[in-house]
C-alpha atoms as a PDB file:
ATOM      1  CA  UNK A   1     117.154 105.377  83.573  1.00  0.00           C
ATOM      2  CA  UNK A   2     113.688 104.562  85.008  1.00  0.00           C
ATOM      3  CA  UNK A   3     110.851 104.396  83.012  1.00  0.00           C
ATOM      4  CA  UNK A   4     107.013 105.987  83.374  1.00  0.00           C
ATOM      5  CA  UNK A   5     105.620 102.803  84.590  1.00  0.00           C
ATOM      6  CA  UNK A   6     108.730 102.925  87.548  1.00  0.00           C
ATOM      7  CA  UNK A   7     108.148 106.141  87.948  1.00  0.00           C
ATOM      8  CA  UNK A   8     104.849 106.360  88.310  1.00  0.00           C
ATOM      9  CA  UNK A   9     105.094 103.275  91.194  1.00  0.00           C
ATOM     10  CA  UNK A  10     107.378 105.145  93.134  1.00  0.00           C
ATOM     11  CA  UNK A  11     105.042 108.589  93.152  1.00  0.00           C
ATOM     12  CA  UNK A  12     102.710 105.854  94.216  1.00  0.00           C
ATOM     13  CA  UNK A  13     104.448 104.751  96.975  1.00  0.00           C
ATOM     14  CA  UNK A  14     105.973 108.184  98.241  1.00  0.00           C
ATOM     15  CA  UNK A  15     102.747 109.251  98.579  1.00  0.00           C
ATOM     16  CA  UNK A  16     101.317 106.087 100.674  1.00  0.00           C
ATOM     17  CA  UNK A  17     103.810 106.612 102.625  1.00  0.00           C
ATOM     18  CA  UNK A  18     102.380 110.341 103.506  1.00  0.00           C
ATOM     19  CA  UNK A  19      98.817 108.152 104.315  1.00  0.00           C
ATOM     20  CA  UNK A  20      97.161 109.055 100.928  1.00  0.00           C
ATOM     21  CA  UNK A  21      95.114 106.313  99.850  1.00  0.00           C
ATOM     22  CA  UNK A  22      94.443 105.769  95.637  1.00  0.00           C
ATOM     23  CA  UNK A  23      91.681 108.053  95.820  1.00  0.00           C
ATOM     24  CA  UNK A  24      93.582 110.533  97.567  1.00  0.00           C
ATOM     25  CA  UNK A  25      96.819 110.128  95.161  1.00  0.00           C
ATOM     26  CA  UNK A  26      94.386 110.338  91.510  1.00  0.00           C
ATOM     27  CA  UNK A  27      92.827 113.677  93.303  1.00  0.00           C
ATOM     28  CA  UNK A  28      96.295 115.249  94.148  1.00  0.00           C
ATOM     29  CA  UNK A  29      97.945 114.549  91.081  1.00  0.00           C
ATOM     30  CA  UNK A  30      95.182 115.603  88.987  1.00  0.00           C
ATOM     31  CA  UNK A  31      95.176 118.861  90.777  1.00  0.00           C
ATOM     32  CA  UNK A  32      99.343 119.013  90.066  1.00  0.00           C
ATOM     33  CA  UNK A  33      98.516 118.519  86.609  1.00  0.00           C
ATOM     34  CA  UNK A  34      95.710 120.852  86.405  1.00  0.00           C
ATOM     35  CA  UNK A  35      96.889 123.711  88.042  1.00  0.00           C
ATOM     36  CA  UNK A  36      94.288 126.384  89.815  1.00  0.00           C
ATOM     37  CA  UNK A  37      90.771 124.484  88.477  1.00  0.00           C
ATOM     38  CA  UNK A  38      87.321 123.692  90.349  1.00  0.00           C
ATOM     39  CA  UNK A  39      85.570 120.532  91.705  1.00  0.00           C
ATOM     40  CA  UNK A  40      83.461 120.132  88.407  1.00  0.00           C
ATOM     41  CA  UNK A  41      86.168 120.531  85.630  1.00  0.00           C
ATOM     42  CA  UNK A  42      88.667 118.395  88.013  1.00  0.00           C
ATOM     43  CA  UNK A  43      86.340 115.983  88.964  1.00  0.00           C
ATOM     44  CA  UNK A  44      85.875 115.556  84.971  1.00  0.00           C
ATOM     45  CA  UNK A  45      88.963 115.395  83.959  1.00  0.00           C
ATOM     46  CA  UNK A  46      89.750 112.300  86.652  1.00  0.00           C
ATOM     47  CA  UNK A  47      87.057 110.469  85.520  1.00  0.00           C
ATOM     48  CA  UNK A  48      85.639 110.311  89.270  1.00  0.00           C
ATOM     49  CA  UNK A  49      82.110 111.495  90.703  1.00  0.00           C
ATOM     50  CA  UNK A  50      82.416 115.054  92.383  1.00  0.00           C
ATOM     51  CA  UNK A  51      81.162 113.918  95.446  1.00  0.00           C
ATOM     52  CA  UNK A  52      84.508 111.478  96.028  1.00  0.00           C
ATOM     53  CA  UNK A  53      86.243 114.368  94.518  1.00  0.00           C
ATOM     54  CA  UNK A  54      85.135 116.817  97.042  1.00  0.00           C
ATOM     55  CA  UNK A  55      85.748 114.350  99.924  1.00  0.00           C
ATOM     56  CA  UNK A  56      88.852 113.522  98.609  1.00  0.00           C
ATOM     57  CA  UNK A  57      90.128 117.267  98.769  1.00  0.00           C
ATOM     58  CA  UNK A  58      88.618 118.046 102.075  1.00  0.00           C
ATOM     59  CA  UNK A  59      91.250 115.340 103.441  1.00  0.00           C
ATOM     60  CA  UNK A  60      94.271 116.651 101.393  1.00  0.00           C
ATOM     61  CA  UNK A  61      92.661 120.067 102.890  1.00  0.00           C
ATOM     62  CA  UNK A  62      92.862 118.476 106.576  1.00  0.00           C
ATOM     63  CA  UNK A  63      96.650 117.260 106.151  1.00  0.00           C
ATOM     64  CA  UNK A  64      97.298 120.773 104.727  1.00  0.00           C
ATOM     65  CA  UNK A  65      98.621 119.075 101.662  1.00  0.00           C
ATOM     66  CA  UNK A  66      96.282 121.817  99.717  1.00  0.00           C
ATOM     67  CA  UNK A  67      94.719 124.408  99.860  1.00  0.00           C
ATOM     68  CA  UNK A  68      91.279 125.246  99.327  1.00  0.00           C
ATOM     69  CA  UNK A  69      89.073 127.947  98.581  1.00  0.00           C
END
């Protein structure tokens, strides 16, 4: 059985593999874990300015990974 720490290396990697760089991956999965939320309250909760935030979700928005509005 795999633990967290495998686990979480081969979300990791999955998602590289889509072209999502680190930034990319800690804004996606913070939005899985989140649910519905907003830049401010996400970009909290992640630890990261809201300006990478919002960049980062405009490219998940361009891939059509998400969905924004």
């Amino acid at each position: 059985m795999p633990n967290l720490l495998d686990q979480q290396k081969e979300i990791s990697q999955t998602l590289s593999e889509f072209g999502l760089n680190k930034k990319d991956q800690d804004v996606y999965l913070g939005l899985l874990k989140a649910g519905l939320t907003t830049l401010t309250p996400l970009s909290r909760s992640l630890g990261l300015p809201p300006t990478t935030v919002q960049s980062a979700l405009a490219r998940l928005e361009r891939r059509g990974i998400i969905g924004v509005t």
